[in-house]
C-alpha atoms as a PDB file:
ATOM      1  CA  UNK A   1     -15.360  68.468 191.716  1.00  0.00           C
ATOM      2  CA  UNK A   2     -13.387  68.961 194.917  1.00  0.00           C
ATOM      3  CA  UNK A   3      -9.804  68.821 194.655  1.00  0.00           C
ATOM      4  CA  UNK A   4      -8.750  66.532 197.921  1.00  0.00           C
ATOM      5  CA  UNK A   5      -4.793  67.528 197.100  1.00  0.00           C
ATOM      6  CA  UNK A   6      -5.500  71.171 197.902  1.00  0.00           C
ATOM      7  CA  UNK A   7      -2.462  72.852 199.160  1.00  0.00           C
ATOM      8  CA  UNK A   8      -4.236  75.410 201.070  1.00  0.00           C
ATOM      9  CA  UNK A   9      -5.581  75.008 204.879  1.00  0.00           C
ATOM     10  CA  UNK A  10      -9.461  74.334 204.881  1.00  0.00           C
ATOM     11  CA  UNK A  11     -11.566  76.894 205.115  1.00  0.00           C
ATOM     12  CA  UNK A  12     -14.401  74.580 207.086  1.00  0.00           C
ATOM     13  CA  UNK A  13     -13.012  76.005 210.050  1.00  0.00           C
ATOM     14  CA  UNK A  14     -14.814  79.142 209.345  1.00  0.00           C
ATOM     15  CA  UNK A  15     -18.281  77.560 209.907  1.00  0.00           C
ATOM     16  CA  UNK A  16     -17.075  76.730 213.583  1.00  0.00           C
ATOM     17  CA  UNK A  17     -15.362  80.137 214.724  1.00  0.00           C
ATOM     18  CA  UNK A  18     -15.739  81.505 217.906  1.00  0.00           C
ATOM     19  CA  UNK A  19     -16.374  85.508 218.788  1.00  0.00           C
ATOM     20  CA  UNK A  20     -12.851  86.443 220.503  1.00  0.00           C
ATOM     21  CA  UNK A  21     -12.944  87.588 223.913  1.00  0.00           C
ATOM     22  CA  UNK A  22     -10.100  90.103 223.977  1.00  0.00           C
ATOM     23  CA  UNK A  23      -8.214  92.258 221.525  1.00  0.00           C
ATOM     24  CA  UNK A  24      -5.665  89.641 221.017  1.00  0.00           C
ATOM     25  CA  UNK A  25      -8.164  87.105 220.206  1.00  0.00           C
ATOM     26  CA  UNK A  26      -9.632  89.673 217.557  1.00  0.00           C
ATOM     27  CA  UNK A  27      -5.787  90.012 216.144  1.00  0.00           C
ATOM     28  CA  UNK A  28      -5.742  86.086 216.087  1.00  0.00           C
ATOM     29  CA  UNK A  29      -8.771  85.978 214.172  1.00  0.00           C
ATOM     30  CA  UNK A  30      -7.942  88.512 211.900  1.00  0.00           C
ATOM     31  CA  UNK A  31      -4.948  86.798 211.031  1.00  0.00           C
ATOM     32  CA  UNK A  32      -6.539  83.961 210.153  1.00  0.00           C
ATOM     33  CA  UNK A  33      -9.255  85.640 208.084  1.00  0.00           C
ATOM     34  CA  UNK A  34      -6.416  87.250 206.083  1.00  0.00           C
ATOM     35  CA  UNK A  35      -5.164  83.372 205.298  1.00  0.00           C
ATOM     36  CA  UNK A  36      -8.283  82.510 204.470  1.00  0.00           C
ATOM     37  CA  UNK A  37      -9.014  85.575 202.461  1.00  0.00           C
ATOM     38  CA  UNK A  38      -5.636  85.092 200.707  1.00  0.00           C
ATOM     39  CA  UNK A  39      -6.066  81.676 199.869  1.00  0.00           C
ATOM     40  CA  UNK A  40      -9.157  81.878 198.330  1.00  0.00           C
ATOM     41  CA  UNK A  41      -7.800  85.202 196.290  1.00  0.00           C
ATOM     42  CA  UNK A  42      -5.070  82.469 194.875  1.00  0.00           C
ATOM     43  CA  UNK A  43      -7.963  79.779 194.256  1.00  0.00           C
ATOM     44  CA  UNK A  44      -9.660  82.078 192.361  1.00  0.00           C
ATOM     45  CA  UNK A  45      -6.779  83.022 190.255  1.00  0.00           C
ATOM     46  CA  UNK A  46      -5.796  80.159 189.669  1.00  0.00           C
ATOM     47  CA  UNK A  47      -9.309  79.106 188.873  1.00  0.00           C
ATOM     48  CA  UNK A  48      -9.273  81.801 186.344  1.00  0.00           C
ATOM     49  CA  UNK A  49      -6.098  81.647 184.473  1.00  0.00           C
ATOM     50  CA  UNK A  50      -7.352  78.254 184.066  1.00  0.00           C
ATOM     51  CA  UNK A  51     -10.714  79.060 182.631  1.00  0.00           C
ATOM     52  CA  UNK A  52      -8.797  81.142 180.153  1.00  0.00           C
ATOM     53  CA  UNK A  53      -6.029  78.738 179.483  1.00  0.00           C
ATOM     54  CA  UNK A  54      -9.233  76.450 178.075  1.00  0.00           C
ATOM     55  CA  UNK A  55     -11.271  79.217 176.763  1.00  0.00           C
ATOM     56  CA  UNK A  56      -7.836  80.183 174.349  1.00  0.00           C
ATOM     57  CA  UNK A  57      -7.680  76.436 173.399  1.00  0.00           C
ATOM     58  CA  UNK A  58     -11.168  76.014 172.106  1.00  0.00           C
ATOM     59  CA  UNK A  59     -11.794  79.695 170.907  1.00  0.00           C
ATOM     60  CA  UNK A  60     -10.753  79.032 167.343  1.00  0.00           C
ATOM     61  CA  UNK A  61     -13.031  75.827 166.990  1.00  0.00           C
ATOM     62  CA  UNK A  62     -15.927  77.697 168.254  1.00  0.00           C
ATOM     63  CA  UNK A  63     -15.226  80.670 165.869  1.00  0.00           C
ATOM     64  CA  UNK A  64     -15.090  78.615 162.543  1.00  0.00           C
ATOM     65  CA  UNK A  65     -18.148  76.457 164.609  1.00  0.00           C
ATOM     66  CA  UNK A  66     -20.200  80.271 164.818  1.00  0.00           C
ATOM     67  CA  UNK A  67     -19.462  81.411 161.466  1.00  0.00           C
ATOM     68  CA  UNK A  68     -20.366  78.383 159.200  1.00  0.00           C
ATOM     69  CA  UNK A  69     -23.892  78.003 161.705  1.00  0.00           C
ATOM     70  CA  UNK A  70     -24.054  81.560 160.382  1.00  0.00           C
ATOM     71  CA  UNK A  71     -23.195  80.889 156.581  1.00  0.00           C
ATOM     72  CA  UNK A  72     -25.317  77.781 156.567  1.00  0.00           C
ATOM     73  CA  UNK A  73     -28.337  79.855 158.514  1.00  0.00           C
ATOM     74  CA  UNK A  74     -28.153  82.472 155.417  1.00  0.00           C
ATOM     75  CA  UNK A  75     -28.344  79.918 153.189  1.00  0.00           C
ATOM     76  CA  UNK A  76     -31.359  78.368 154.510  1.00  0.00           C
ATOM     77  CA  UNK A  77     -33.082  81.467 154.435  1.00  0.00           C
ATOM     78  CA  UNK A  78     -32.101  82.565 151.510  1.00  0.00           C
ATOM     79  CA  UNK A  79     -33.712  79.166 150.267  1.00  0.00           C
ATOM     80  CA  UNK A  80     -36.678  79.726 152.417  1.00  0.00           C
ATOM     81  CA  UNK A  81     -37.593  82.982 151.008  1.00  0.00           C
ATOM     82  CA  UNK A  82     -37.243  81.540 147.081  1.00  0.00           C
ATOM     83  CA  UNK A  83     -39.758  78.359 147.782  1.00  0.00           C
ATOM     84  CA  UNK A  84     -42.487  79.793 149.743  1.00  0.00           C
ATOM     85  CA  UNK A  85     -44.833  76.661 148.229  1.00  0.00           C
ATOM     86  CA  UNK A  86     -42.524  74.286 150.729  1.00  0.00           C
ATOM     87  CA  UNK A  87     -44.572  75.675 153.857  1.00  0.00           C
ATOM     88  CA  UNK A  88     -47.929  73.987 154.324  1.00  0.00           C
ATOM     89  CA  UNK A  89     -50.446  76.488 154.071  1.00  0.00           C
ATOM     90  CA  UNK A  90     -51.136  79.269 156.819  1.00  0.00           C
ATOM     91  CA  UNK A  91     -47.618  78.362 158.677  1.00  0.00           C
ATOM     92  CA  UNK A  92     -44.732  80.069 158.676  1.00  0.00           C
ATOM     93  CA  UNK A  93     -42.360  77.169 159.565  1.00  0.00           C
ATOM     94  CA  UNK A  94     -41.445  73.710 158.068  1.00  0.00           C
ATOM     95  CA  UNK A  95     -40.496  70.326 159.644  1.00  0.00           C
ATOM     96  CA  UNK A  96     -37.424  68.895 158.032  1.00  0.00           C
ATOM     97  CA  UNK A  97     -36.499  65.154 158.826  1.00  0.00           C
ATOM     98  CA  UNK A  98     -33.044  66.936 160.564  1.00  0.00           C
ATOM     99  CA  UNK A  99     -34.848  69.857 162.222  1.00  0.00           C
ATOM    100  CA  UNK A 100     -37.487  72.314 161.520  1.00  0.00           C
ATOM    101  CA  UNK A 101     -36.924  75.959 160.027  1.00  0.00           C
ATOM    102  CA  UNK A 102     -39.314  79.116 159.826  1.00  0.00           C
ATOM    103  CA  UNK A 103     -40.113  82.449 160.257  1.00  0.00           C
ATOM    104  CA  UNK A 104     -41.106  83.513 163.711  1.00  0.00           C
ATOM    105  CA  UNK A 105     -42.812  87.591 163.966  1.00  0.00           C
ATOM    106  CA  UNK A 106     -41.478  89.620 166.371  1.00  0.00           C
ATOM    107  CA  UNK A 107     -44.433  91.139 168.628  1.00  0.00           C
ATOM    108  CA  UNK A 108     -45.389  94.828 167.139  1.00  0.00           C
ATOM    109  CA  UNK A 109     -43.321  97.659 168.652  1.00  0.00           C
ATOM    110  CA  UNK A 110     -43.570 101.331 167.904  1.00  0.00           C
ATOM    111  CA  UNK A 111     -40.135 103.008 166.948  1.00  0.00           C
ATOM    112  CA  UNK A 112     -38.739 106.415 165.390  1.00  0.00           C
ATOM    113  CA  UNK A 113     -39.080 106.433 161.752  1.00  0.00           C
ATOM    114  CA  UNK A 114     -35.541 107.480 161.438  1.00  0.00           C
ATOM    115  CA  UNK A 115     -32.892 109.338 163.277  1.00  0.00           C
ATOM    116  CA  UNK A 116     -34.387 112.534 162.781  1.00  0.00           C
ATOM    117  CA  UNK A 117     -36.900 111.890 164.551  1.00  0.00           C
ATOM    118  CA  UNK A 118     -35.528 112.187 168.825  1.00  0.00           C
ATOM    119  CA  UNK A 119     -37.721 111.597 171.867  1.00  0.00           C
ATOM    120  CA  UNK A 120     -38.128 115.237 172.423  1.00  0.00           C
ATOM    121  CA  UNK A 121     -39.903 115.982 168.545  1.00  0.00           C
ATOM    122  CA  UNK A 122     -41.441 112.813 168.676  1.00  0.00           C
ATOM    123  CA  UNK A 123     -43.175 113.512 171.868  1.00  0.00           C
ATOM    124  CA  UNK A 124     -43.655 117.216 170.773  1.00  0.00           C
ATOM    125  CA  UNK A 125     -45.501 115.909 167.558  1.00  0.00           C
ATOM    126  CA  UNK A 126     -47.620 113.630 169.824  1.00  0.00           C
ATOM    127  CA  UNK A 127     -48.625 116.519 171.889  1.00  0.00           C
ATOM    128  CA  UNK A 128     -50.075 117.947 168.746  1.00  0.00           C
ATOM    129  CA  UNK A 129     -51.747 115.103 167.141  1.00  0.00           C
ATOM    130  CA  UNK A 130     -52.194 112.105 169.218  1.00  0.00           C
ATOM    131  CA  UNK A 131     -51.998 113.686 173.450  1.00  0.00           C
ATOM    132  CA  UNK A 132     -54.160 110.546 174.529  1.00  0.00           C
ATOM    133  CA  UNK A 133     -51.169 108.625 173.968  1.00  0.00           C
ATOM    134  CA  UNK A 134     -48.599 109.795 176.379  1.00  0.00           C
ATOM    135  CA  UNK A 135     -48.222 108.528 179.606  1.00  0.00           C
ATOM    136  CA  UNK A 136     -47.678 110.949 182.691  1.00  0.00           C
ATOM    137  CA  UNK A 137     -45.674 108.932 185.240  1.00  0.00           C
ATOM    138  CA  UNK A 138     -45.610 110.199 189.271  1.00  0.00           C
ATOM    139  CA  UNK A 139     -42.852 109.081 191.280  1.00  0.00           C
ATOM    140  CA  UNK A 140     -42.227 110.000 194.671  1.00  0.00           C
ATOM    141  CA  UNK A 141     -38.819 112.170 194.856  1.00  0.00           C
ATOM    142  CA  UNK A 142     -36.562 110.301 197.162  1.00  0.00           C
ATOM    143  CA  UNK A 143     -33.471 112.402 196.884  1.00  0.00           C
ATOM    144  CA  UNK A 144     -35.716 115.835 197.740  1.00  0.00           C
ATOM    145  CA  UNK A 145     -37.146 113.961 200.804  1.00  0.00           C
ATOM    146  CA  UNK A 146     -33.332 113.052 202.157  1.00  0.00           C
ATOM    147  CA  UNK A 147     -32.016 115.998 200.947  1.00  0.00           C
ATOM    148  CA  UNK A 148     -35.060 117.822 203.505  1.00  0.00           C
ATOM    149  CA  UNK A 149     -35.096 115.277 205.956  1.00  0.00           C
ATOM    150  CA  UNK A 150     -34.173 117.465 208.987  1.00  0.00           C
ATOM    151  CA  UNK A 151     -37.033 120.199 208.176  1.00  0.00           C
ATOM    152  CA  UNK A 152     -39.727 119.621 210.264  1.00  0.00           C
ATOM    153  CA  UNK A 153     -42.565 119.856 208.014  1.00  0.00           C
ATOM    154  CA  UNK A 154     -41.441 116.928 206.392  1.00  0.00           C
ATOM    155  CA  UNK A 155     -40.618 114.732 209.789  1.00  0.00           C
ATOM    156  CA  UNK A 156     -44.210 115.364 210.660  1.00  0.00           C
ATOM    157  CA  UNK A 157     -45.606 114.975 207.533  1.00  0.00           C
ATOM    158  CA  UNK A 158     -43.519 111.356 206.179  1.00  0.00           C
ATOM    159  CA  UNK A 159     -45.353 108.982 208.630  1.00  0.00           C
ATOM    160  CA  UNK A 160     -48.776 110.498 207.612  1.00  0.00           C
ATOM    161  CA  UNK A 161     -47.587 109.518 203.938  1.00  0.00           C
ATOM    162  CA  UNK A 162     -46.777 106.027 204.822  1.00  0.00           C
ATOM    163  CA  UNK A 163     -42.617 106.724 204.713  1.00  0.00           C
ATOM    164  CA  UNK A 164     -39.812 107.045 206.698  1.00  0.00           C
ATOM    165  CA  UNK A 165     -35.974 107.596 206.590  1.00  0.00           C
ATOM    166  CA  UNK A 166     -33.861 104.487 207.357  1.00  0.00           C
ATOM    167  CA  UNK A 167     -30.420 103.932 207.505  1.00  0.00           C
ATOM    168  CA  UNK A 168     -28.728 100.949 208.256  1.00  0.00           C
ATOM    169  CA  UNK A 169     -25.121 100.302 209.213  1.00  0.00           C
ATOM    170  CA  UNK A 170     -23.423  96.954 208.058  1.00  0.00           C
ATOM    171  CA  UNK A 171     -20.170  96.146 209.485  1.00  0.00           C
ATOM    172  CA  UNK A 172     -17.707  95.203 207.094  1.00  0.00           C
ATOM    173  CA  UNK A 173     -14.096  92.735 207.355  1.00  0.00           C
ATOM    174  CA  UNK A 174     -11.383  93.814 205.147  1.00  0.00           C
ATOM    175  CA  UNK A 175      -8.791  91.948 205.481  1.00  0.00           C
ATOM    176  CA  UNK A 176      -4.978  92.781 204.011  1.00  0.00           C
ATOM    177  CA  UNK A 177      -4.321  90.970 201.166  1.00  0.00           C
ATOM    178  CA  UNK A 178      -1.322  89.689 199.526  1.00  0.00           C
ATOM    179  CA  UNK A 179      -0.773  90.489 195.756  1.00  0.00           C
ATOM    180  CA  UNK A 180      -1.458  87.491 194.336  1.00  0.00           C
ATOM    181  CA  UNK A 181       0.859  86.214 191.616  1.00  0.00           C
ATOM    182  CA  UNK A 182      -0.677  83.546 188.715  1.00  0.00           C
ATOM    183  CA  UNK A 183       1.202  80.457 189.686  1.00  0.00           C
ATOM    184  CA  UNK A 184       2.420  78.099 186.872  1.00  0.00           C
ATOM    185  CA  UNK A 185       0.252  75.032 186.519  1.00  0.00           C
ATOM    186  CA  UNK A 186       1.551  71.811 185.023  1.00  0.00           C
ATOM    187  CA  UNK A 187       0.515  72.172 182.022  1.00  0.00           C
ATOM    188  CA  UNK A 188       2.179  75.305 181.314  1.00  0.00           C
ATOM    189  CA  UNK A 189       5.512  74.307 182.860  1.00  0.00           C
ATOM    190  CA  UNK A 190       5.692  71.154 180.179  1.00  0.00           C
ATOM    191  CA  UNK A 191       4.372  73.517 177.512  1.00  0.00           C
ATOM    192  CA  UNK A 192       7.679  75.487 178.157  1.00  0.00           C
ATOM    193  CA  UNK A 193      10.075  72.649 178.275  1.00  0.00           C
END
């Protein structure tokens, strides 16, 4: 929702700017970029504070919310384990007039039988009994290419491999900004009094 009371100039003038046509032009606009730039730094602070003003007001409820979806989540399981004759046969979840509850399977995944067991004995031990299953993965080696970029050998050889070097330049506005201090909203100011 847009606030129509905003204290700060509107930024909609941005959409319309003009390239400057000297240096003090560029100073003008710069100055006004910094406004901008500072304005929407307080926005967002504001914005924020806010966010976190409502976020510490309905933490708590949410918390106690969490934990008894938790408890009563147990509970149901715990129930659902001890009558196994509820589910209709071959399905692993039941319809409830209030919802529906069940078990769902997690797709198979292969993992370490314990912590013992690293990546480098694992694959070791796979070498040994089961080599069909490791995968060899090529990749090309980007950092050696840049790293030999200027040897010519590789400038004749990239375009034959279907690569090339690029570099691109951005150009970047960083404007100063002001260190924004949280203001006090309303709310805050009558919590105090």
């Amino acid at each position: 929702m847009k606030n129509s009371k905003s204290k700060f100039p509107s930024a909609a003038s941005a959409a319309s700017c003009s390239i400057p046509t000297d240096r003090l032009a560029m100073e003008q606009l710069m100055y006004e970029l910094r406004t901008v730039a500072n304005n929407l730094q307080q926005l967002l602070t504001t914005r924020d504070k806010r966010i976190a003003e409502v976020a510490q007001y309905y933490n708590p409820d949410i918390i106690k919310h969490q934990a008894a979806i938790a408890a009563m989540t147990d509970a149901a399981e715990a129930w659902a384990v001890a009558n196994p004759l509820e589910f209709p046969t071959g399905r692993r979840s039941l319809q409830m007039s209030h919802g529906e509850l069940g078990f769902r399977t997690s797709p198979p995944s292969v993992k370490p039988l314990n912590r013992k067991f690293t990546l480098d004995k694992i694959l070791a031990l796979m070498r040994r009994y089961l080599p069909g299953y490791i995968r060899t993965v090529e990749d090309i080696d980007r950092e050696a290419i840049i790293a030999s970029r200027n040897e010519p050998i590789v400038q004749d050889t990239l375009v034959k491999c279907g690569l090339r070097i690029i570099q691109t330049t951005k150009f970047y506005v960083e404007p100063k900004l002001d260190q924004v201090e949280p203001r006090q909203t309303k709310t805050t100011d009558q919590q105090a009094a």
